[in-house]
PDB file of N, CA and C in Angstrom:
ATOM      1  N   UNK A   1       0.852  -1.183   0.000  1.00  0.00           N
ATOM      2  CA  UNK A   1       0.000   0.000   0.000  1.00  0.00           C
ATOM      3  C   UNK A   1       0.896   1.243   0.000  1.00  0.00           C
ATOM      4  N   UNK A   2       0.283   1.749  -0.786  1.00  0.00           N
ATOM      5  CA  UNK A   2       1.618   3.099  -1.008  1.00  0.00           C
ATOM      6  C   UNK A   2       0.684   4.440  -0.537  1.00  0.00           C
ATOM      7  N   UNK A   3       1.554   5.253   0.440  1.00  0.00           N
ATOM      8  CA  UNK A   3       0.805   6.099   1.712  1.00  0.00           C
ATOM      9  C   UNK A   3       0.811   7.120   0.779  1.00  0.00           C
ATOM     10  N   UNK A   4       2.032   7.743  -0.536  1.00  0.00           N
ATOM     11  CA  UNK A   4       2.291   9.114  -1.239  1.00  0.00           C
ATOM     12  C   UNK A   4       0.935   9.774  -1.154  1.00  0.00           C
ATOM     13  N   UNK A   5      -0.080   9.074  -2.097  1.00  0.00           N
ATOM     14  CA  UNK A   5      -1.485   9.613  -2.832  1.00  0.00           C
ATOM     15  C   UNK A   5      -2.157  10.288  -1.527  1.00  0.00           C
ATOM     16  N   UNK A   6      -2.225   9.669  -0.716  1.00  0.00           N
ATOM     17  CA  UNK A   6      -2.956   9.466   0.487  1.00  0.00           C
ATOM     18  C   UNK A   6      -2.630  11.102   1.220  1.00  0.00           C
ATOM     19  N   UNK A   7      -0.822  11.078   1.344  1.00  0.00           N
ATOM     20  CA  UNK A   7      -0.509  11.921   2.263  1.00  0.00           C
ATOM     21  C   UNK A   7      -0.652  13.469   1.044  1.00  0.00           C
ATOM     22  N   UNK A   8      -0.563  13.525  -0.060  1.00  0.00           N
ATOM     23  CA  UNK A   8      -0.698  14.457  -1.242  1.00  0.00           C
ATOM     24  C   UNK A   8      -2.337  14.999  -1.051  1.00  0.00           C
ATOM     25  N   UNK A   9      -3.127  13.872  -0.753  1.00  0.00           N
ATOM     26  CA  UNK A   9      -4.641  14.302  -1.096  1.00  0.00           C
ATOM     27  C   UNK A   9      -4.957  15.088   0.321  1.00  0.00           C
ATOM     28  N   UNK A  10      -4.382  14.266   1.585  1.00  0.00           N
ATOM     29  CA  UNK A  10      -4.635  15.449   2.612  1.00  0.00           C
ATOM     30  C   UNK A  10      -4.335  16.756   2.691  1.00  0.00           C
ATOM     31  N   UNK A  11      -3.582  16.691   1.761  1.00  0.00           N
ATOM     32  CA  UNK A  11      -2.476  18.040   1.840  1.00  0.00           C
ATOM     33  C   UNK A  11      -3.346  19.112   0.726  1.00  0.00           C
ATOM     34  N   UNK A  12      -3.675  18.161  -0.753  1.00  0.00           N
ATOM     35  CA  UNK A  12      -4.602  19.185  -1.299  1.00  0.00           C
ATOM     36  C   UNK A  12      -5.781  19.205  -0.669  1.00  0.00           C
ATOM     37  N   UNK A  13      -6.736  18.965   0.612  1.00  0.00           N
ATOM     38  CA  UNK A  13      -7.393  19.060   1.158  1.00  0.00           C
ATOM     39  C   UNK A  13      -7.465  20.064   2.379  1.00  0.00           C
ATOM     40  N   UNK A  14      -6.825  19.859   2.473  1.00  0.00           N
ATOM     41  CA  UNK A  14      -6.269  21.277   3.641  1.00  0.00           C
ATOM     42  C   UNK A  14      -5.927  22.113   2.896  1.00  0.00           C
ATOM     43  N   UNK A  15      -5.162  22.255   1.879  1.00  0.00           N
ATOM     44  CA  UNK A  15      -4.370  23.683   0.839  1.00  0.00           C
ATOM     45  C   UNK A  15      -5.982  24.174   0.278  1.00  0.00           C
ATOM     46  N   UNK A  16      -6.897  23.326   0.066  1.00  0.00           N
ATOM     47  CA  UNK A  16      -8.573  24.132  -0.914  1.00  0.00           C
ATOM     48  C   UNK A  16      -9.623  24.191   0.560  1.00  0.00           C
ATOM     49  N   UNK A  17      -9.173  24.146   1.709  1.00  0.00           N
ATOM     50  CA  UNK A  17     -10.135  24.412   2.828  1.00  0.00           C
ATOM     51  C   UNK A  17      -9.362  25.926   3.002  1.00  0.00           C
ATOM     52  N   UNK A  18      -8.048  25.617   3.060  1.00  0.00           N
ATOM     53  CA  UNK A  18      -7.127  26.727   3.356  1.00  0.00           C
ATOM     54  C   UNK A  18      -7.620  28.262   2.559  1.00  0.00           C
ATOM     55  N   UNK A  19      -7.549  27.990   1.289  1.00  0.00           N
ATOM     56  CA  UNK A  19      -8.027  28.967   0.254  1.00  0.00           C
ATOM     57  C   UNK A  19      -9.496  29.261   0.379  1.00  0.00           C
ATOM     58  N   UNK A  20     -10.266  28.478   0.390  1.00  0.00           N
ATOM     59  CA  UNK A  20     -11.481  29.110   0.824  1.00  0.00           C
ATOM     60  C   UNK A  20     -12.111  29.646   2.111  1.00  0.00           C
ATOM     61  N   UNK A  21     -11.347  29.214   3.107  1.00  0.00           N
ATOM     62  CA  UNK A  21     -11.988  30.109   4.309  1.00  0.00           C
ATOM     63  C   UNK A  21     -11.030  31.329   4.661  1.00  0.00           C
ATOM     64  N   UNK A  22     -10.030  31.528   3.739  1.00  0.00           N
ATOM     65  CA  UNK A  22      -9.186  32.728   3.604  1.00  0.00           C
ATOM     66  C   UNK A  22      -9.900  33.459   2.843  1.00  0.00           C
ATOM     67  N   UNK A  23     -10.344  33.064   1.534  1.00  0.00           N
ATOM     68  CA  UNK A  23     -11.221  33.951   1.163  1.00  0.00           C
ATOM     69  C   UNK A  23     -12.716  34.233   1.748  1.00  0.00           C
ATOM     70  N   UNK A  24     -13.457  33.207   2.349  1.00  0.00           N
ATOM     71  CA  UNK A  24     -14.224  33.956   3.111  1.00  0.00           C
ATOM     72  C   UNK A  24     -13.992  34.887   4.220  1.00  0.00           C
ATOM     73  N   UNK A  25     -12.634  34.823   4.800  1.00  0.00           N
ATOM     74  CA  UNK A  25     -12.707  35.922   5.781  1.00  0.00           C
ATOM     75  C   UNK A  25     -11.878  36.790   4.978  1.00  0.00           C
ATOM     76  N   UNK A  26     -11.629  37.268   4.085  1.00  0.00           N
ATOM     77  CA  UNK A  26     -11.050  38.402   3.371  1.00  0.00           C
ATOM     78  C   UNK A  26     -12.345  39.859   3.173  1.00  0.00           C
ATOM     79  N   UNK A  27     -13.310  37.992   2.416  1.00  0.00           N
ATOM     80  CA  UNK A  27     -14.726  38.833   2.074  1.00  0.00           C
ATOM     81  C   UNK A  27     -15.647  39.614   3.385  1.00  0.00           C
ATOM     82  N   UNK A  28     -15.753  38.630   4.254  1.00  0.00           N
ATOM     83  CA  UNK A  28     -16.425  39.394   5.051  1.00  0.00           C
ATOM     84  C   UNK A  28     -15.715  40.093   5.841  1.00  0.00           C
ATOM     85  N   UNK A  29     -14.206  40.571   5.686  1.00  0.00           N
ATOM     86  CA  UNK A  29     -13.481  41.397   6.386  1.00  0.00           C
ATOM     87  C   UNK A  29     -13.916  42.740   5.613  1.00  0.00           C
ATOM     88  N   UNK A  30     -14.171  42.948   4.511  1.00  0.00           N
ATOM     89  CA  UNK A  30     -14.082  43.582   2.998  1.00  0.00           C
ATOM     90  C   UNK A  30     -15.648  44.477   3.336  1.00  0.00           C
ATOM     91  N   UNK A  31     -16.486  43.703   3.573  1.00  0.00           N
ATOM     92  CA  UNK A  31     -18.236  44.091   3.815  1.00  0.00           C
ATOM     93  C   UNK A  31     -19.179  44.269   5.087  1.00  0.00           C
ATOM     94  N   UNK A  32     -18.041  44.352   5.794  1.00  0.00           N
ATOM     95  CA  UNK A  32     -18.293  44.630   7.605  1.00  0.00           C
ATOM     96  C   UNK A  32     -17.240  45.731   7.492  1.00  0.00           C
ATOM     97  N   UNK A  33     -16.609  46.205   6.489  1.00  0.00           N
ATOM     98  CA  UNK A  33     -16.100  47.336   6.877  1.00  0.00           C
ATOM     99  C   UNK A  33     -14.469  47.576   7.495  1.00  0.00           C
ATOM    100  N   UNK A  34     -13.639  46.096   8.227  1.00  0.00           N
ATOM    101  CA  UNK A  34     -12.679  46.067   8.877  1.00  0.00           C
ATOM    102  C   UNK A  34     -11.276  46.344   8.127  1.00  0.00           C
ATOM    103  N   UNK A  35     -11.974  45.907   6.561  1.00  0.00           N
ATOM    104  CA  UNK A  35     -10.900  46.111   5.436  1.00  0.00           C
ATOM    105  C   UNK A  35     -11.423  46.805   4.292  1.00  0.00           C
ATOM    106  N   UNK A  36     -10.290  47.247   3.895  1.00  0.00           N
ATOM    107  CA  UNK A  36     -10.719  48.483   2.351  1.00  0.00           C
ATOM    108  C   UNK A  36     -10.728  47.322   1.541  1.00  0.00           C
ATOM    109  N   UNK A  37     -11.593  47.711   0.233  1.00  0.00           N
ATOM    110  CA  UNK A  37     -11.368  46.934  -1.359  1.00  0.00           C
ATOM    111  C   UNK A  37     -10.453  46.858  -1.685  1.00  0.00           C
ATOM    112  N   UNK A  38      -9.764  45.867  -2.356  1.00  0.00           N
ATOM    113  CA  UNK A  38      -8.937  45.908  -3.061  1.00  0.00           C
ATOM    114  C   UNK A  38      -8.830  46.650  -4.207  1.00  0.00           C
ATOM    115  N   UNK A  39      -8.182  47.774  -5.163  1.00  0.00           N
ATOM    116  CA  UNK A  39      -8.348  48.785  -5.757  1.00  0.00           C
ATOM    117  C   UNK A  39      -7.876  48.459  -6.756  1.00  0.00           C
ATOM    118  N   UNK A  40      -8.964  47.980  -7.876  1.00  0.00           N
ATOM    119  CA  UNK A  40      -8.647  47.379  -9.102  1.00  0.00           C
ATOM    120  C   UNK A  40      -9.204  48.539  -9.861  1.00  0.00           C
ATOM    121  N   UNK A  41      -9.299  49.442 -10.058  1.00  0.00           N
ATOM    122  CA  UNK A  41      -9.891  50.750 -10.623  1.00  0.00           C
ATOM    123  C   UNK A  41      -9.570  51.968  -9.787  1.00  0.00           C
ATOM    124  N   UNK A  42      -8.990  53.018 -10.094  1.00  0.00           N
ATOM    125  CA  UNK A  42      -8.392  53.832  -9.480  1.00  0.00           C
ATOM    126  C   UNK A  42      -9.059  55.319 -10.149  1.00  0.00           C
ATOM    127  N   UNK A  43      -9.476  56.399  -9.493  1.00  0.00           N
ATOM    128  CA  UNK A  43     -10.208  57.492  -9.792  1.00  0.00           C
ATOM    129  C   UNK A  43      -8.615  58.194 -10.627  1.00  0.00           C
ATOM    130  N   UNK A  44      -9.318  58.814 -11.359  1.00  0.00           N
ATOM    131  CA  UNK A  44      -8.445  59.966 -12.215  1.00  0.00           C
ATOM    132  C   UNK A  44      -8.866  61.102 -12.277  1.00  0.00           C
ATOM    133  N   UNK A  45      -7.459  61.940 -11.536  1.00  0.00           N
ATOM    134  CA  UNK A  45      -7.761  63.114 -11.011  1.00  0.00           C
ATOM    135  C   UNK A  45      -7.753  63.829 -12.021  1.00  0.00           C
ATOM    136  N   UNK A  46      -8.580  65.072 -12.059  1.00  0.00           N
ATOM    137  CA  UNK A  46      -8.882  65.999 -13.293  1.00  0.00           C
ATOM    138  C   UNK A  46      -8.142  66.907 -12.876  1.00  0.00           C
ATOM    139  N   UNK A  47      -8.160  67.703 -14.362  1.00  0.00           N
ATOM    140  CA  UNK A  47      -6.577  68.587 -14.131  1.00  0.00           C
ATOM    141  C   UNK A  47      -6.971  69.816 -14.897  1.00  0.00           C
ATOM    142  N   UNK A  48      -7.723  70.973 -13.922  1.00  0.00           N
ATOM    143  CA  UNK A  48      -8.691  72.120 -14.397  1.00  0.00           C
ATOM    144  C   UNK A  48      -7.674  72.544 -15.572  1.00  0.00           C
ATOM    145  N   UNK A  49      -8.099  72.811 -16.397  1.00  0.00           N
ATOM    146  CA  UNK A  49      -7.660  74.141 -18.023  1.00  0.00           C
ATOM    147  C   UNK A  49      -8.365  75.195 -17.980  1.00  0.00           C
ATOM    148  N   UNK A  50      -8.115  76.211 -18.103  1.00  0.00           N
ATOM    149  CA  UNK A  50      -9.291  77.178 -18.449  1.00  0.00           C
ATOM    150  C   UNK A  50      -7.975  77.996 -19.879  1.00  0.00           C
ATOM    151  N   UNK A  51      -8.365  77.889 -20.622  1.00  0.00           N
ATOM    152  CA  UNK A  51      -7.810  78.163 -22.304  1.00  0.00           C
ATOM    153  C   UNK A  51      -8.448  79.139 -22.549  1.00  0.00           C
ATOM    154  N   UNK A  52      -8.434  79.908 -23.296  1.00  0.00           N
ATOM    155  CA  UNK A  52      -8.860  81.128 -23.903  1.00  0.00           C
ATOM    156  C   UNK A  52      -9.927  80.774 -25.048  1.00  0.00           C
ATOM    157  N   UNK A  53     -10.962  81.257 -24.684  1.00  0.00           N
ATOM    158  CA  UNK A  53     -12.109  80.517 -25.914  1.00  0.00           C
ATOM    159  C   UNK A  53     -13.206  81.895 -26.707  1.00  0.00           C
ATOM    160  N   UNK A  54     -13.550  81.430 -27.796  1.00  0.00           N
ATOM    161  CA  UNK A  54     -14.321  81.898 -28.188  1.00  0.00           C
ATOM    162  C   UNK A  54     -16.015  82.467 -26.873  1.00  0.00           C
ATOM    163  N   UNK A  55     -16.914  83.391 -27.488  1.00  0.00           N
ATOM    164  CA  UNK A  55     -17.954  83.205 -26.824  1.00  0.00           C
ATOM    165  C   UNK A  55     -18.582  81.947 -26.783  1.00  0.00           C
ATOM    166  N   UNK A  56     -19.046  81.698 -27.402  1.00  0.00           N
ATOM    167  CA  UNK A  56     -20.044  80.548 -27.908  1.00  0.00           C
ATOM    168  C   UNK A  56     -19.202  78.465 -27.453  1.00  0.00           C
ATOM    169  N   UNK A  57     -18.035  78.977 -27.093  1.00  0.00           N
ATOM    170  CA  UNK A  57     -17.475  77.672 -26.882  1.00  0.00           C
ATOM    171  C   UNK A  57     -17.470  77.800 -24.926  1.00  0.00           C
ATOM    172  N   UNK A  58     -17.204  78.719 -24.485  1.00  0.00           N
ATOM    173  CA  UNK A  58     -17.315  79.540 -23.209  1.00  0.00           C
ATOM    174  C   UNK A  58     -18.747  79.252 -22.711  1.00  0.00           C
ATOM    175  N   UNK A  59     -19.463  79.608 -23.382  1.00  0.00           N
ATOM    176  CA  UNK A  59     -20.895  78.906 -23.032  1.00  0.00           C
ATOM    177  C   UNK A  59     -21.327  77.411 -22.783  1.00  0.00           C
ATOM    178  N   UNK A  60     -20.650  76.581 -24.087  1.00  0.00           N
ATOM    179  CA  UNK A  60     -20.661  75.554 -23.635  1.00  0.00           C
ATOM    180  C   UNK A  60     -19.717  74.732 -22.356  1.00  0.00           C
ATOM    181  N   UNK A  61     -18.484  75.098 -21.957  1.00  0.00           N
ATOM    182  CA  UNK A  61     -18.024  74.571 -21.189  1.00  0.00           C
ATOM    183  C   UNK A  61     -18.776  75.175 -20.125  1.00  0.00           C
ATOM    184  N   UNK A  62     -19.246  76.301 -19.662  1.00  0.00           N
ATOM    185  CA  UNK A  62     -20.148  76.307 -18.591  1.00  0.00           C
ATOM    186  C   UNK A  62     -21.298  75.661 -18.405  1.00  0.00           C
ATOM    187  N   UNK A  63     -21.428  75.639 -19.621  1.00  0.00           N
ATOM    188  CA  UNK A  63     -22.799  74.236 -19.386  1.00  0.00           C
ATOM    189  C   UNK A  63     -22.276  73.088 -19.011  1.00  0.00           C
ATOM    190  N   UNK A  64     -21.502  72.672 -19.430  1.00  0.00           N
ATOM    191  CA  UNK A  64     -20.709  71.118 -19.459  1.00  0.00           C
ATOM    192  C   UNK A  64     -20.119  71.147 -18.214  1.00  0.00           C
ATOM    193  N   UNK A  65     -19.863  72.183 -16.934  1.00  0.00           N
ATOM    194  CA  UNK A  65     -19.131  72.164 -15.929  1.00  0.00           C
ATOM    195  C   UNK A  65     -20.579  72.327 -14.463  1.00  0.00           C
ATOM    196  N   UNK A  66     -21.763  73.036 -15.069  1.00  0.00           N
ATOM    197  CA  UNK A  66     -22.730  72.973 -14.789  1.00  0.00           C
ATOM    198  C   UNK A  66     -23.359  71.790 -14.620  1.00  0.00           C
ATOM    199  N   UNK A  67     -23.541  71.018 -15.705  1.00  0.00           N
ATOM    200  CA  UNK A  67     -23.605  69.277 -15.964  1.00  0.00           C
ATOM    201  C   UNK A  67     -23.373  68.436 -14.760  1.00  0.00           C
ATOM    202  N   UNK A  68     -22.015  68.590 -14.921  1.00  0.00           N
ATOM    203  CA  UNK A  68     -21.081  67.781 -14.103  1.00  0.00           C
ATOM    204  C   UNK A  68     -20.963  68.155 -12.999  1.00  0.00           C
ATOM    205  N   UNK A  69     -21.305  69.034 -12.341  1.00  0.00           N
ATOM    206  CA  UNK A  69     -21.623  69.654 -10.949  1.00  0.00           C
ATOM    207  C   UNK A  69     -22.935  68.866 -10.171  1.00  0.00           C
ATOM    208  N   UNK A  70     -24.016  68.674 -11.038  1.00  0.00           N
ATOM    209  CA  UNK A  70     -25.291  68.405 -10.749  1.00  0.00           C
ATOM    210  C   UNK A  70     -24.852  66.925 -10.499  1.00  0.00           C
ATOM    211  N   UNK A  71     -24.685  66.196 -11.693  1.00  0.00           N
ATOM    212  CA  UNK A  71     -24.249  64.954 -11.753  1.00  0.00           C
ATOM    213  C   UNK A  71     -23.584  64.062 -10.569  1.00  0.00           C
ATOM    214  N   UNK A  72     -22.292  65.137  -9.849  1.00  0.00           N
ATOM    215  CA  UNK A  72     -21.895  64.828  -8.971  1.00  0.00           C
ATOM    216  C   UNK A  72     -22.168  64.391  -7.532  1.00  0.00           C
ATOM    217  N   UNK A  73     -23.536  65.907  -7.506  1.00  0.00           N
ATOM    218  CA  UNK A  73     -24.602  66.073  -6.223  1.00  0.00           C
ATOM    219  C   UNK A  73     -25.580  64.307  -6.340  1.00  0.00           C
ATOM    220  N   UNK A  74     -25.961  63.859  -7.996  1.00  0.00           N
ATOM    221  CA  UNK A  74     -26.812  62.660  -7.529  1.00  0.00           C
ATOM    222  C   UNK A  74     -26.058  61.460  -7.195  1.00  0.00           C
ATOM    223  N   UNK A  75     -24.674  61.403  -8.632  1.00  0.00           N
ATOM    224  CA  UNK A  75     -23.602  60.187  -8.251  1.00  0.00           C
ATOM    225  C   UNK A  75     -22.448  60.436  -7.864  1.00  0.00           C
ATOM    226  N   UNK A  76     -22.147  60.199  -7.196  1.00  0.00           N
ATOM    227  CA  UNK A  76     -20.489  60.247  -6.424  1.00  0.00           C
ATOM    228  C   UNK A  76     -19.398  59.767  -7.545  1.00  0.00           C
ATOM    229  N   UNK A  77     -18.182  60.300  -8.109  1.00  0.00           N
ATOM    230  CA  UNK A  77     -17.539  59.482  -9.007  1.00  0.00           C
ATOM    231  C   UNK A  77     -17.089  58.616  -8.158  1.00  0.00           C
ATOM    232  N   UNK A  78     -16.762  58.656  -6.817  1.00  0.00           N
ATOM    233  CA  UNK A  78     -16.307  57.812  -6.114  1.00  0.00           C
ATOM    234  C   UNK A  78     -16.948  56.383  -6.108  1.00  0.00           C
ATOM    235  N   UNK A  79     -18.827  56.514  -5.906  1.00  0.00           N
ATOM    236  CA  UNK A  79     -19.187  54.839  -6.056  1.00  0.00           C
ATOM    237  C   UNK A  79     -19.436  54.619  -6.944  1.00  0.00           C
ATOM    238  N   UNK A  80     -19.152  55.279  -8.142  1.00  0.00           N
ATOM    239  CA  UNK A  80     -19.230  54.200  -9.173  1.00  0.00           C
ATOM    240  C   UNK A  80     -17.705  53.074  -9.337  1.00  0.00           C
ATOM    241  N   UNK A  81     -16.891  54.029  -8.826  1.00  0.00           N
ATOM    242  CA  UNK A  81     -15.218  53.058  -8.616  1.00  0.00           C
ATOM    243  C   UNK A  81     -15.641  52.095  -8.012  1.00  0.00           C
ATOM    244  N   UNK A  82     -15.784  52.361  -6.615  1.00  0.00           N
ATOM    245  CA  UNK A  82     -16.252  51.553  -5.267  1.00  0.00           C
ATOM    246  C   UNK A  82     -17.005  50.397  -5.748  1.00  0.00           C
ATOM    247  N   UNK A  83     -18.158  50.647  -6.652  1.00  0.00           N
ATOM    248  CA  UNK A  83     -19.189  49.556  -7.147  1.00  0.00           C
ATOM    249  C   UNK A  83     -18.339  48.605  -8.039  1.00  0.00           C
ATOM    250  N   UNK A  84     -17.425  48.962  -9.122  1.00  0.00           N
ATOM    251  CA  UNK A  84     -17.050  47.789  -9.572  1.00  0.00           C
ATOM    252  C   UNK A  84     -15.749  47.740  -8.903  1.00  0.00           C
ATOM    253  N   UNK A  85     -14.982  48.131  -7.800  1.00  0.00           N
ATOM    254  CA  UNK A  85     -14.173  47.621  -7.396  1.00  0.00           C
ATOM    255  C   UNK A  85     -14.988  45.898  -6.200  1.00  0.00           C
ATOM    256  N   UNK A  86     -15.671  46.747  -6.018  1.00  0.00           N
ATOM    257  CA  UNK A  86     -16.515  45.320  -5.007  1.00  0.00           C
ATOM    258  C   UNK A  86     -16.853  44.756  -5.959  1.00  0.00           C
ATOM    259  N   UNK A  87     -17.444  44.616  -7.507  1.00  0.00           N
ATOM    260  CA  UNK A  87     -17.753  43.661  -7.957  1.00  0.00           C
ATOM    261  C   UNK A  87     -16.837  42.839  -8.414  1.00  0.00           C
ATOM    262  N   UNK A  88     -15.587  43.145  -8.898  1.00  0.00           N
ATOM    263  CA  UNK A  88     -14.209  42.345  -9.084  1.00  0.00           C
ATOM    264  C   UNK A  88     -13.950  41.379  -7.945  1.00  0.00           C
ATOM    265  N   UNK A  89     -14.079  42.117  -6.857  1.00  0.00           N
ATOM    266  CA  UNK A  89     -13.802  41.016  -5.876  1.00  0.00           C
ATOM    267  C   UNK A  89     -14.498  40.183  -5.627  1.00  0.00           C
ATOM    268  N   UNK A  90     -16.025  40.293  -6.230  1.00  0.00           N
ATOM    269  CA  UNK A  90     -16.588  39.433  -5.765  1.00  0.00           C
ATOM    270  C   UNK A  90     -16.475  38.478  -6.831  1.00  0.00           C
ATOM    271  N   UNK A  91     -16.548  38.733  -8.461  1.00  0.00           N
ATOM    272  CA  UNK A  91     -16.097  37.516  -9.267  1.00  0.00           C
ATOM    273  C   UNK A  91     -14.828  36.961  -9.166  1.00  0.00           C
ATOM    274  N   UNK A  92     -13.444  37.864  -8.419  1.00  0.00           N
ATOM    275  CA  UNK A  92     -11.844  37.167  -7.834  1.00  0.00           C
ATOM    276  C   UNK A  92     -12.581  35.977  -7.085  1.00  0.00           C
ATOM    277  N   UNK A  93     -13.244  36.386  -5.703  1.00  0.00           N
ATOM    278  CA  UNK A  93     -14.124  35.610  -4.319  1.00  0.00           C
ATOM    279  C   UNK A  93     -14.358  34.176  -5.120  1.00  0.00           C
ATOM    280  N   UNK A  94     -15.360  34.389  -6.161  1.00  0.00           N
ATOM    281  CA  UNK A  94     -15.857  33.156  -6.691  1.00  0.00           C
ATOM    282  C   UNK A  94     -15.319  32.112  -7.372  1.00  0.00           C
ATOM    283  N   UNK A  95     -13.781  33.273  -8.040  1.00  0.00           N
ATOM    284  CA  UNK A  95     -13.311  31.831  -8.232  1.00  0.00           C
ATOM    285  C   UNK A  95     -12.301  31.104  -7.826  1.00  0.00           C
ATOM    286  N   UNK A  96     -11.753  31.994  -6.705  1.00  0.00           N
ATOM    287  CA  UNK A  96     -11.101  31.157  -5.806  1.00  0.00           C
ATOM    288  C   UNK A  96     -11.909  29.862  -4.950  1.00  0.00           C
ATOM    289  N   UNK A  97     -13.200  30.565  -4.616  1.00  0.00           N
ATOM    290  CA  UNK A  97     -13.423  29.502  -3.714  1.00  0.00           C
ATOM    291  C   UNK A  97     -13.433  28.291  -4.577  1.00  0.00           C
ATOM    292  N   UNK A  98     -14.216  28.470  -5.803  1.00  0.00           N
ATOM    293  CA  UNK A  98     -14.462  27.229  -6.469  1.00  0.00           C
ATOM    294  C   UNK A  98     -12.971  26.613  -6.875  1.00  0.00           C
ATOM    295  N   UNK A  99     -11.939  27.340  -6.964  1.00  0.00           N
ATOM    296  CA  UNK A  99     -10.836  26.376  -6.977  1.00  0.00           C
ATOM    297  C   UNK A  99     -10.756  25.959  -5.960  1.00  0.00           C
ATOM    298  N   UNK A 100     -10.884  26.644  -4.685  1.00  0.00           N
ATOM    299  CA  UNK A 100     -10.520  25.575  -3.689  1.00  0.00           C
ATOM    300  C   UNK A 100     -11.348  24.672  -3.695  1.00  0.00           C
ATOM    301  N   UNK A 101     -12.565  24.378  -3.875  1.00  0.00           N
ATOM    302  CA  UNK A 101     -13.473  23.142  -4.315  1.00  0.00           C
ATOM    303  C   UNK A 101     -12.608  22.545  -4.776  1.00  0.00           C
ATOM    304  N   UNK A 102     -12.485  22.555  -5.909  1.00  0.00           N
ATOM    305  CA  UNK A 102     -11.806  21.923  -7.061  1.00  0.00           C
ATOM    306  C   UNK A 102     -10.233  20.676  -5.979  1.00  0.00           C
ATOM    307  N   UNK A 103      -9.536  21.923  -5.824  1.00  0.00           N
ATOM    308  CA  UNK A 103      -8.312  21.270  -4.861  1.00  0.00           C
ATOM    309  C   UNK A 103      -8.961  20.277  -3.797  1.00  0.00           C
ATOM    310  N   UNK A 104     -10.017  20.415  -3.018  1.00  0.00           N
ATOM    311  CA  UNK A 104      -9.867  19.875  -1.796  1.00  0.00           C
ATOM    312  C   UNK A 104     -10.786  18.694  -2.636  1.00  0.00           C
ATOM    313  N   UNK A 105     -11.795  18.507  -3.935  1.00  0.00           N
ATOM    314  CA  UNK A 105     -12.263  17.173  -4.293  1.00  0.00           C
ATOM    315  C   UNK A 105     -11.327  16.249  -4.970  1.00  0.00           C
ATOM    316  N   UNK A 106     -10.394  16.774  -5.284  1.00  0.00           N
ATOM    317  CA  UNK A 106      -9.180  15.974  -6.113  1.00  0.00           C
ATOM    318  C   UNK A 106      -8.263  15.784  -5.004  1.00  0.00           C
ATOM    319  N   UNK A 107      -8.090  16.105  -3.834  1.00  0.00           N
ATOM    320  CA  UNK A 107      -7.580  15.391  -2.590  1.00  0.00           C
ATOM    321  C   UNK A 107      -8.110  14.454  -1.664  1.00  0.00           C
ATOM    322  N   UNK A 108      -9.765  15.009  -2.190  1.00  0.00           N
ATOM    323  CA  UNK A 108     -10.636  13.517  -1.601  1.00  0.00           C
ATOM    324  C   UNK A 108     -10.410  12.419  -2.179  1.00  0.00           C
ATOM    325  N   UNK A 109     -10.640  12.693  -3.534  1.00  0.00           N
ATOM    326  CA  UNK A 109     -10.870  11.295  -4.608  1.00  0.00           C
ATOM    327  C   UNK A 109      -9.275  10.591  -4.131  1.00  0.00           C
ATOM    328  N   UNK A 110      -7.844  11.597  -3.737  1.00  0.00           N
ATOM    329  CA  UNK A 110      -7.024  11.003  -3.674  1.00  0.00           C
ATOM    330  C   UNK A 110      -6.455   9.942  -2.422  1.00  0.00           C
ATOM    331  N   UNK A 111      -7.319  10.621  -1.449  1.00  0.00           N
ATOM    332  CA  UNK A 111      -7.525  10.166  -0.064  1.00  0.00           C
ATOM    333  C   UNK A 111      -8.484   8.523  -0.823  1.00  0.00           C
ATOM    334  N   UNK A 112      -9.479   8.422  -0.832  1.00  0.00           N
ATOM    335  CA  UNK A 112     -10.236   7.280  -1.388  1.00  0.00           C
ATOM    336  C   UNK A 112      -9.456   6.365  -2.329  1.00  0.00           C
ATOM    337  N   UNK A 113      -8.839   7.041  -2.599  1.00  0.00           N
ATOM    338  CA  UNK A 113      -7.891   6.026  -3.765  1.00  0.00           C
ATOM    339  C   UNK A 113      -7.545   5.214  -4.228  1.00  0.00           C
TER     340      UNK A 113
END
């Protein structure tokens, strides 16, 4: 009886329990607030011009700065970052855990062996 398979499958069994309850406490470290997102999207800071313009082009950038003033008051540029930075993590989340699935059933089957 050869122990290798045996002592390999415990090991990928513990290494895909390992990975997934690391990532569950990452996640719910992440959504209770104890930890920031991971920052896969980063805000870009604007960098005022004011150029010398015609009338009629002068008008429009006050409209267009008007716009974007209002815009700001309903959406934050900030959560729209925030929103798909949490959603990255949550499709990263998913597929780690499912690898660790993956690892810890191919250490069962190896354990059974």
């Amino acid at each position: 009886m050869n122990l290798t398979p045996k002592i390999i499958g415990w090991g990928l069994l513990v290494g895909g329990i390992v990975l997934i309850a690391w990532t569950l406490s990452s996640s719910y470290n992440i959504f209770t607030g104890q930890s920031s997102v991971p920052e896969f999207f980063e805000v870009e800071k604007e960098i005022a011009v004011s150029p010398e313009k015609s009338g009629s082009q002068d008008v429009q950038a006050q409209m267009q700065e008007m716009i974007g003033e209002q815009l700001k008051g309903i959406l934050p540029a900030d959560s729209l970052i925030s929103l798909l930075n949490l959603a990255v993590w949550s499709m990263l989340a998913f597929i780690l855990i499912f690898g660790g699935t993956q690892i810890s059933s191919l250490g069962i089957k190896l354990i059974k062996g």
